[in-house]
PDB file of N, CA and C in Angstrom:
ATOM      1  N   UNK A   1      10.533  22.690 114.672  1.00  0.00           N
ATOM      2  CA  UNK A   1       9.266  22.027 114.906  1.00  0.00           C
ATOM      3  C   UNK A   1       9.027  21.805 116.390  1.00  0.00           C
ATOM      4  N   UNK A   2       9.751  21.946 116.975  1.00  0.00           N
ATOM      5  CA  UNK A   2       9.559  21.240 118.866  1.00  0.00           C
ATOM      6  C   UNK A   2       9.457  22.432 119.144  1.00  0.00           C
ATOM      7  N   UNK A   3       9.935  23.680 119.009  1.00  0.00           N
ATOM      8  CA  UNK A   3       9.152  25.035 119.439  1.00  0.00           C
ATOM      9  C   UNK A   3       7.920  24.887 119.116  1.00  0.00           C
ATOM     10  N   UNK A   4       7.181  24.554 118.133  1.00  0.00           N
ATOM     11  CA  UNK A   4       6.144  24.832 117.578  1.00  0.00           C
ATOM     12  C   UNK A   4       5.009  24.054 118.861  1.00  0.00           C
ATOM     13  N   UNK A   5       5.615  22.812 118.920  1.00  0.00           N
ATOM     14  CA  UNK A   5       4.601  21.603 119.845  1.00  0.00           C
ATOM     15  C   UNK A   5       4.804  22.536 120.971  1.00  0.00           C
ATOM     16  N   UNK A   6       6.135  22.867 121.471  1.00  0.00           N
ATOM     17  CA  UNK A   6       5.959  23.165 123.061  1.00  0.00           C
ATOM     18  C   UNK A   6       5.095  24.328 123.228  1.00  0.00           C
ATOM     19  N   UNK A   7       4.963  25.224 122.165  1.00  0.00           N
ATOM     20  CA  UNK A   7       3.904  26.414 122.634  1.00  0.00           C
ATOM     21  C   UNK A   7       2.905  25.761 122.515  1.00  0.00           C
ATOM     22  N   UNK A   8       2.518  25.171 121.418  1.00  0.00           N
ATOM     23  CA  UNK A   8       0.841  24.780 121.380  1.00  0.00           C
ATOM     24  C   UNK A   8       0.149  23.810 122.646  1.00  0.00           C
ATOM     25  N   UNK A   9       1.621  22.928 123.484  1.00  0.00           N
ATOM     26  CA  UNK A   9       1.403  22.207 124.347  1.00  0.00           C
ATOM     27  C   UNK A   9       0.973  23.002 125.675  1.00  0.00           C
ATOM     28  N   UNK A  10       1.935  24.464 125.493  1.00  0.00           N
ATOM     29  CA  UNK A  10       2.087  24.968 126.868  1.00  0.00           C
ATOM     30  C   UNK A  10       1.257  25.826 126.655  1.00  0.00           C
ATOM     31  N   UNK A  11       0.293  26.246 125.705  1.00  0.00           N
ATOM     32  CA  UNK A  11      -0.713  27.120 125.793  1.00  0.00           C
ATOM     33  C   UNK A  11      -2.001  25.923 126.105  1.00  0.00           C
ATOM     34  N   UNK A  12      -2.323  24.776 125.665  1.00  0.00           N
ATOM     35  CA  UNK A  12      -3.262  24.015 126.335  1.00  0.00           C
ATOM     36  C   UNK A  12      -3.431  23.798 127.398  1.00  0.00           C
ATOM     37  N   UNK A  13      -1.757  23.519 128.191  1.00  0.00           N
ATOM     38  CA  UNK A  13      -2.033  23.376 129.617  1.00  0.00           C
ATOM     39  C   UNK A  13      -1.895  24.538 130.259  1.00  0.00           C
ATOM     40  N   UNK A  14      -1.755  25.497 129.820  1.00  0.00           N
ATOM     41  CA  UNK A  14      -2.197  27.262 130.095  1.00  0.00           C
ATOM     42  C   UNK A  14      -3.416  26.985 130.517  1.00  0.00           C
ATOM     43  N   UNK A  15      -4.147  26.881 129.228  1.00  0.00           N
ATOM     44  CA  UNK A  15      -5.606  27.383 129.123  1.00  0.00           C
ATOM     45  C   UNK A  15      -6.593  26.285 130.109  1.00  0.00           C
ATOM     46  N   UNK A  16      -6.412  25.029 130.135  1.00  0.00           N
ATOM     47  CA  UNK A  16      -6.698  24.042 130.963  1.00  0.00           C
ATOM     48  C   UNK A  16      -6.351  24.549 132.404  1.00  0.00           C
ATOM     49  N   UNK A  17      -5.280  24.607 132.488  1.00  0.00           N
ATOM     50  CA  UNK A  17      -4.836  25.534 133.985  1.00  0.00           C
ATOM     51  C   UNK A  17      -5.709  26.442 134.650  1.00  0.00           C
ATOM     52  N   UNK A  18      -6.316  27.452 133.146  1.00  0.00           N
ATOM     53  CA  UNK A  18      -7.114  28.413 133.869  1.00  0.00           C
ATOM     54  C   UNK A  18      -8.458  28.223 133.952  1.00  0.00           C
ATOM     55  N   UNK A  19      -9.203  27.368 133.282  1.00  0.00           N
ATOM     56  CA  UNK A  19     -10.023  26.789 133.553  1.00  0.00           C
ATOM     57  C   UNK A  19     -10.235  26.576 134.692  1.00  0.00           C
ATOM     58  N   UNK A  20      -9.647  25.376 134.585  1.00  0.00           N
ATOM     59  CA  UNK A  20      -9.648  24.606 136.343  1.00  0.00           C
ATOM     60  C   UNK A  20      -9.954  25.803 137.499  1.00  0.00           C
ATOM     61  N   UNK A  21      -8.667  26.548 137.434  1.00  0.00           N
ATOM     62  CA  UNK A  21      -8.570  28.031 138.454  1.00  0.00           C
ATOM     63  C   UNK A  21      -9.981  28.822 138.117  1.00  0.00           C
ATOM     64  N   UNK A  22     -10.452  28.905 137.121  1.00  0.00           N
ATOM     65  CA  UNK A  22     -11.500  30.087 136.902  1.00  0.00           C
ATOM     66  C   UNK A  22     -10.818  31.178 136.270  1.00  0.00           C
ATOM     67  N   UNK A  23      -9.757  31.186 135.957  1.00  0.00           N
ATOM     68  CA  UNK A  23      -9.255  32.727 135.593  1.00  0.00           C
ATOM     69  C   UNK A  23      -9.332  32.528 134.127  1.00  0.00           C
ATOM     70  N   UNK A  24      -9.897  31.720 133.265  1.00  0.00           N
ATOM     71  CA  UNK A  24     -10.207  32.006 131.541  1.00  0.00           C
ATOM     72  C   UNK A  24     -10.398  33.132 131.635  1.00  0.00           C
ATOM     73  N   UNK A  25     -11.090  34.083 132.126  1.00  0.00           N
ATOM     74  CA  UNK A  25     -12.060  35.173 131.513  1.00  0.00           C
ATOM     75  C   UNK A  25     -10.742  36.651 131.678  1.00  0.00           C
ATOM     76  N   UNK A  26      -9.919  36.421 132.090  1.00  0.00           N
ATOM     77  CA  UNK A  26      -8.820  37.474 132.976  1.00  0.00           C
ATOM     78  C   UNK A  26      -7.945  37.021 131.588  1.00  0.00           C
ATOM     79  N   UNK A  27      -7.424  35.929 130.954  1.00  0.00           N
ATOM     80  CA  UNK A  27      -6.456  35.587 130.209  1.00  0.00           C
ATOM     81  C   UNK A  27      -6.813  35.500 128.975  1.00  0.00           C
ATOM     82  N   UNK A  28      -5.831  35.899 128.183  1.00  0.00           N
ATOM     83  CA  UNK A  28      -5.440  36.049 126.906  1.00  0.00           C
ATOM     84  C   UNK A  28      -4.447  34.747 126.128  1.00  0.00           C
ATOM     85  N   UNK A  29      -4.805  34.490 124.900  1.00  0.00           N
ATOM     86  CA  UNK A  29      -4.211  33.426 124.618  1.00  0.00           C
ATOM     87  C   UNK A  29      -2.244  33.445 124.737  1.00  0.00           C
ATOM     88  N   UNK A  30      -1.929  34.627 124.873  1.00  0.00           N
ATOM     89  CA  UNK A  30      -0.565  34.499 125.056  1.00  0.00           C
ATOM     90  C   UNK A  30      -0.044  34.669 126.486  1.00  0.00           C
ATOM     91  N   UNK A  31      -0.932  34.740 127.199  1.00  0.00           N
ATOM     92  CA  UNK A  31      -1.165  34.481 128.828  1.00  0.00           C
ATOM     93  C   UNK A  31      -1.365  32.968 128.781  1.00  0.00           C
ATOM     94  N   UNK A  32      -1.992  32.036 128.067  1.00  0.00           N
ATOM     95  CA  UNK A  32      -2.189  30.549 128.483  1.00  0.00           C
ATOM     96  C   UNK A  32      -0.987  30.095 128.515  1.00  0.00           C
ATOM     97  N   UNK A  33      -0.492  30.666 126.934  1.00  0.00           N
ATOM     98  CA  UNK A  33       0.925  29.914 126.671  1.00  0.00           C
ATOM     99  C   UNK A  33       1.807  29.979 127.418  1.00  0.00           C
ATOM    100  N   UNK A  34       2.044  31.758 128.514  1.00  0.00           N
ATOM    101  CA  UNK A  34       3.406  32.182 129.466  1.00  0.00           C
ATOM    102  C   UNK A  34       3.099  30.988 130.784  1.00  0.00           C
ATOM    103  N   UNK A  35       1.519  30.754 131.141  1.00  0.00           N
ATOM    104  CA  UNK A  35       1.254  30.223 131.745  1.00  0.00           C
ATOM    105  C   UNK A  35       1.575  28.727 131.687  1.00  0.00           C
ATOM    106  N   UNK A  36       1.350  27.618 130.731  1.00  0.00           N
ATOM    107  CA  UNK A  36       1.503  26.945 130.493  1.00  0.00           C
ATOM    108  C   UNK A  36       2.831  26.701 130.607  1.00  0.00           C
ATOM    109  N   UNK A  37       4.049  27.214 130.260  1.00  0.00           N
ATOM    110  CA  UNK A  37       5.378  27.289 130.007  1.00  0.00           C
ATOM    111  C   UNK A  37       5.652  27.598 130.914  1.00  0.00           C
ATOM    112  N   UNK A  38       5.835  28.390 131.753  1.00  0.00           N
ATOM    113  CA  UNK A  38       6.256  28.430 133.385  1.00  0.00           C
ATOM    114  C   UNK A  38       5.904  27.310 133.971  1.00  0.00           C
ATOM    115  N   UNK A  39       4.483  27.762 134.067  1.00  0.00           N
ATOM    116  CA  UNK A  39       4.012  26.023 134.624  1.00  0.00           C
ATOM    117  C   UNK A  39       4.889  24.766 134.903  1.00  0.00           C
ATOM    118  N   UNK A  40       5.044  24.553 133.466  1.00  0.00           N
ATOM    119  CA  UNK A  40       6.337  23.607 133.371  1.00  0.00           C
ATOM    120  C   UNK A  40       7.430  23.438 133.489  1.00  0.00           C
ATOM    121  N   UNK A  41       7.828  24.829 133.747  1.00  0.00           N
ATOM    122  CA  UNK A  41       9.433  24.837 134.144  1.00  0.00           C
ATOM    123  C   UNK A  41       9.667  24.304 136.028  1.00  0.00           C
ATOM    124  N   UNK A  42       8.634  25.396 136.996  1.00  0.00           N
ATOM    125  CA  UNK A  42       7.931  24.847 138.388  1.00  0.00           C
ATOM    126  C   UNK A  42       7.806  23.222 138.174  1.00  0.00           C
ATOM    127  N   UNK A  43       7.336  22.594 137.373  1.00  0.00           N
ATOM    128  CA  UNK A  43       7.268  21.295 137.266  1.00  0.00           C
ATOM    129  C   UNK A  43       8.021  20.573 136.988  1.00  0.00           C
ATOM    130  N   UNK A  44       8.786  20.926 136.585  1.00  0.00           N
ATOM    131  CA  UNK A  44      10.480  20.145 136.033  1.00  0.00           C
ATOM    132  C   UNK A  44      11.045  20.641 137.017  1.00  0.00           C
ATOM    133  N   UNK A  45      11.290  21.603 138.016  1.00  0.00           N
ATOM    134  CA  UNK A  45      12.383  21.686 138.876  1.00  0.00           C
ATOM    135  C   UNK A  45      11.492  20.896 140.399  1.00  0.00           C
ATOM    136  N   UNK A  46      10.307  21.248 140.424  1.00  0.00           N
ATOM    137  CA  UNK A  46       9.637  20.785 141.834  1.00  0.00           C
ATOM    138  C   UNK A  46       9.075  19.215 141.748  1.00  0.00           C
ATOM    139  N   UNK A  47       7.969  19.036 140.446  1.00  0.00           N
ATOM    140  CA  UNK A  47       7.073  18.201 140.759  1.00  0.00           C
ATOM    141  C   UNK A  47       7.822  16.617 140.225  1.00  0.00           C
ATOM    142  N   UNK A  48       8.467  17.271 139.282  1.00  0.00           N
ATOM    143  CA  UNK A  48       9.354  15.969 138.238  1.00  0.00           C
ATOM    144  C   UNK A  48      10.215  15.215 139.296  1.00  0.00           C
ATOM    145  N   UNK A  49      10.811  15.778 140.295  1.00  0.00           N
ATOM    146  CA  UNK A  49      12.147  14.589 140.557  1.00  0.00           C
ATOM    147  C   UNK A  49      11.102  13.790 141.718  1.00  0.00           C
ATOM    148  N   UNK A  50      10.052  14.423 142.311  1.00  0.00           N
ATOM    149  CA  UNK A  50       8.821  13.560 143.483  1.00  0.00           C
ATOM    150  C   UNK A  50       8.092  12.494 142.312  1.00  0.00           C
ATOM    151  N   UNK A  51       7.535  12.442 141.150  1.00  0.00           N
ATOM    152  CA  UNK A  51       7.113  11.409 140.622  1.00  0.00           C
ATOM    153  C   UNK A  51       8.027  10.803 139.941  1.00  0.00           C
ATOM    154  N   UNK A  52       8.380  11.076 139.361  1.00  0.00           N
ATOM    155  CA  UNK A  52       9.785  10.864 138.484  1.00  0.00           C
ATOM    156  C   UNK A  52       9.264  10.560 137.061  1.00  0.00           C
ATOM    157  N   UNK A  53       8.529  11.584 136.743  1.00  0.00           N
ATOM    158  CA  UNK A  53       7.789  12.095 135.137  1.00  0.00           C
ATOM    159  C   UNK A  53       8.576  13.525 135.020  1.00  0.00           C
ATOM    160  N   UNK A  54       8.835  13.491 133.671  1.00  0.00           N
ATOM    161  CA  UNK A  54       9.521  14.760 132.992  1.00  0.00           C
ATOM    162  C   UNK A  54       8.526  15.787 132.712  1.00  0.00           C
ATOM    163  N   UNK A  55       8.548  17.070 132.467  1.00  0.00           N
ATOM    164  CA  UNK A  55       7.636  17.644 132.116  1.00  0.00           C
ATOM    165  C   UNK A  55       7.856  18.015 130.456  1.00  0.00           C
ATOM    166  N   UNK A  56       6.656  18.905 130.261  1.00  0.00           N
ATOM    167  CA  UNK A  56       7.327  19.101 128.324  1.00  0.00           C
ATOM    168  C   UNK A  56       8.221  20.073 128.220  1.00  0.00           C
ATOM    169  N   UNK A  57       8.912  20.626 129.141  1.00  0.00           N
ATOM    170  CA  UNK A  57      10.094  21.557 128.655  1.00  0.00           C
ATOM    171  C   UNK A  57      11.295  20.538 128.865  1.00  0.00           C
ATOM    172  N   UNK A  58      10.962  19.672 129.176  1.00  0.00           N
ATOM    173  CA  UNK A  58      12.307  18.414 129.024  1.00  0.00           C
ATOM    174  C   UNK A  58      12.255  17.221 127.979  1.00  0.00           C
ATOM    175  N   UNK A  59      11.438  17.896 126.633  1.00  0.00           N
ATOM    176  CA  UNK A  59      11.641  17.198 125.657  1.00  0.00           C
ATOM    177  C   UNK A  59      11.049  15.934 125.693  1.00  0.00           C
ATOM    178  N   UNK A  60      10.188  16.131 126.509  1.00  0.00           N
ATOM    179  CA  UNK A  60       8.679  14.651 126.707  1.00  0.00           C
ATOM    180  C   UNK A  60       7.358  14.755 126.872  1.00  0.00           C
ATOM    181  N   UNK A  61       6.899  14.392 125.425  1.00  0.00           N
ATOM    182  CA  UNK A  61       5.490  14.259 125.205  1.00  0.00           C
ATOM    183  C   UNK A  61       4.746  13.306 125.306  1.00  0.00           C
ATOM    184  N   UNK A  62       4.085  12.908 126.267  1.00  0.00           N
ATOM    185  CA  UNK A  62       3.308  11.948 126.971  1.00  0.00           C
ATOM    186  C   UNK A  62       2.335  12.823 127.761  1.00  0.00           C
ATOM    187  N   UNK A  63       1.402  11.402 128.053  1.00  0.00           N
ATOM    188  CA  UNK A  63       0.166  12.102 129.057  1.00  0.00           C
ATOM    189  C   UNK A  63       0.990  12.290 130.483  1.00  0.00           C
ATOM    190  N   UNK A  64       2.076  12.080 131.380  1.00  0.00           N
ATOM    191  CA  UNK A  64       2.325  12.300 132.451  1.00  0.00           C
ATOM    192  C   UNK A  64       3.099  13.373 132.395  1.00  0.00           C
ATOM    193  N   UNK A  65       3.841  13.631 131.066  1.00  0.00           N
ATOM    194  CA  UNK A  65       4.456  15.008 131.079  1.00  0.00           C
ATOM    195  C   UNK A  65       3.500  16.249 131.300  1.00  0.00           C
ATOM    196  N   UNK A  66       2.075  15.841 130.693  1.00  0.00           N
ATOM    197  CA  UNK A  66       1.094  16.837 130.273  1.00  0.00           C
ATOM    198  C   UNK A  66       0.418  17.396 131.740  1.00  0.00           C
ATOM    199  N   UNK A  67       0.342  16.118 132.452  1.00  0.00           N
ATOM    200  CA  UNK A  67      -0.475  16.257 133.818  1.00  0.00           C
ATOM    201  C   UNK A  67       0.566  16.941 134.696  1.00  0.00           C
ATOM    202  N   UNK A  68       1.847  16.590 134.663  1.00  0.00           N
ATOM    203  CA  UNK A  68       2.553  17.094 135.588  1.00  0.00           C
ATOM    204  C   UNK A  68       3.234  18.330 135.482  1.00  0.00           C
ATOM    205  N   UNK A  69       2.887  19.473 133.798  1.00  0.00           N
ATOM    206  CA  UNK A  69       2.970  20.593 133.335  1.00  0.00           C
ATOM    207  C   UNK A  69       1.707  21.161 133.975  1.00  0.00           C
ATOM    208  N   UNK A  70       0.440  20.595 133.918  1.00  0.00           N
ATOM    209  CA  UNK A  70      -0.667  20.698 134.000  1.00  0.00           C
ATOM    210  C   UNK A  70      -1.124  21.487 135.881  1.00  0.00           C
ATOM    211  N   UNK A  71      -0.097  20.372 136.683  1.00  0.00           N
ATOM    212  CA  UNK A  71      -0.291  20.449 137.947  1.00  0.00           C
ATOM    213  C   UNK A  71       0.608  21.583 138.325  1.00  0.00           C
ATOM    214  N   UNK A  72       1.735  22.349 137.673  1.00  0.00           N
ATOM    215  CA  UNK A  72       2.606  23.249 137.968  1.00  0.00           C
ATOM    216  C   UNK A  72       2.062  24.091 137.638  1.00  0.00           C
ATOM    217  N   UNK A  73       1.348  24.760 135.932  1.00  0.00           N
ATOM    218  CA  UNK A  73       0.615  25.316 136.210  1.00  0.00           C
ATOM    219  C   UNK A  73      -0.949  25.905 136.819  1.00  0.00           C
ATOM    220  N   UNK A  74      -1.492  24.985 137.607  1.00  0.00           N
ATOM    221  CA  UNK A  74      -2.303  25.197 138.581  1.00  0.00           C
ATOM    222  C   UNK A  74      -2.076  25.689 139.733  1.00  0.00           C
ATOM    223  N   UNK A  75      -0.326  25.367 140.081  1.00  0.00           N
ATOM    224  CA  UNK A  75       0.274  25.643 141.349  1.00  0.00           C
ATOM    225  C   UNK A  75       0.502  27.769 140.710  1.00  0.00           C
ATOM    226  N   UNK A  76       0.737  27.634 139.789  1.00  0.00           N
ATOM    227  CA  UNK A  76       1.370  28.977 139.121  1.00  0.00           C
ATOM    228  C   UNK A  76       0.172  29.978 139.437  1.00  0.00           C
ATOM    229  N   UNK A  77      -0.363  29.875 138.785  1.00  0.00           N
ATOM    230  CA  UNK A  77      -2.043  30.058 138.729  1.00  0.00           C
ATOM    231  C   UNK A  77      -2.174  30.508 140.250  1.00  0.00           C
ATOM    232  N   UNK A  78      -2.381  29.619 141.330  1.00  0.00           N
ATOM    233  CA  UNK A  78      -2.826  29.749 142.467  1.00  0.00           C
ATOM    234  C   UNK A  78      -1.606  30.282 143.174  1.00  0.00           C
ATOM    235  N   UNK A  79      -0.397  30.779 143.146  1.00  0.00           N
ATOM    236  CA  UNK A  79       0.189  31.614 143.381  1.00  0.00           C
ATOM    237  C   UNK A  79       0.425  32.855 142.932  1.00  0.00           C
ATOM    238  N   UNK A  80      -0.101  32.894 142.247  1.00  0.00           N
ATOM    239  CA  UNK A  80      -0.363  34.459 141.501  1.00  0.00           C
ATOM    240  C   UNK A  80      -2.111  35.039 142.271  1.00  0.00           C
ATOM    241  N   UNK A  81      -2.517  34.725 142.327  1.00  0.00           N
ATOM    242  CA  UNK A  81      -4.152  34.951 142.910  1.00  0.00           C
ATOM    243  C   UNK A  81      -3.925  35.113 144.663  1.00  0.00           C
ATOM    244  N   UNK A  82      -2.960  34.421 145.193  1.00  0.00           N
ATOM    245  CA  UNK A  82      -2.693  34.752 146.656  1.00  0.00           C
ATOM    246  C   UNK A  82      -1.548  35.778 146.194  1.00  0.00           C
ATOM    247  N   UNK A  83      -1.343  36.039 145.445  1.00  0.00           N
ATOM    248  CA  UNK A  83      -0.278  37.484 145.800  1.00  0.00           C
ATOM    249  C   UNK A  83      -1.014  38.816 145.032  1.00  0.00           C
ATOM    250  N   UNK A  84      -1.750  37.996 144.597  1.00  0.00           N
ATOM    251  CA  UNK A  84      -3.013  39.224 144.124  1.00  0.00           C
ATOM    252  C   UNK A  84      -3.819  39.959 144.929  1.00  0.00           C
ATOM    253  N   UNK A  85      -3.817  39.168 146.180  1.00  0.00           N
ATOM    254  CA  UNK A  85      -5.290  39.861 146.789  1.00  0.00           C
ATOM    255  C   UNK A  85      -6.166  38.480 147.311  1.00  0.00           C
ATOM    256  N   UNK A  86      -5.342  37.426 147.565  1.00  0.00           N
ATOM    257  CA  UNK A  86      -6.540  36.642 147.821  1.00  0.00           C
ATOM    258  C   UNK A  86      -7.398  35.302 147.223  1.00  0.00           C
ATOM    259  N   UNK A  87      -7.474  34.154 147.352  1.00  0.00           N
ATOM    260  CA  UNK A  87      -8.294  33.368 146.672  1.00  0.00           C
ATOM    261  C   UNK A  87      -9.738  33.549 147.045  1.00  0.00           C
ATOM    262  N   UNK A  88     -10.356  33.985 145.460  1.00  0.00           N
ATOM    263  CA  UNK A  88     -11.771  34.135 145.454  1.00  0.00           C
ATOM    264  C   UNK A  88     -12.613  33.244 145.014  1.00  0.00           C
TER     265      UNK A  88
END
């Protein structure tokens, strides 16, 4: 069952991610989820020990886990687009 939450979690903050960025229209729903899930891993090793919120690949579901999955993948997102060619 906690596989089940963490994809559905890490494809929301995928898809929220790409929103924000603009790149919905480029992604596929199993792109939100890789997105989302990386996201959070960047966020558990970078953003987690500066606030000191867990992210959801560390087995915590809360709104600060969500924001701070949320903010890794935005960082993900916007590092992929500068090694693309550029922020447009």
């Amino acid at each position: 069952m906690g596989i089940l939450i963490w994809l559905v979690v890490g494809g929301l903050v995928g898809w929220v991610a790409s929103l924000i960025m603009k790149t919905d229209g480029s992604q596929g729903i199993i792109l939100n989820v890789v997105v989302g899930i990386v996201g959070a891993l960047i966020a558990g090793y970078f953003i987690s020990p500066l606030v000191g919120v867990a992210s959801i690949n560390q087995n915590a579901l809360n709104i600060g886990s969500i924001l701070v999955s949320l903010v890794g993948a935005i960082i993900l997102i916007g590092i992929v687009k500068l090694v693309r060619g550029g922020v447009r």
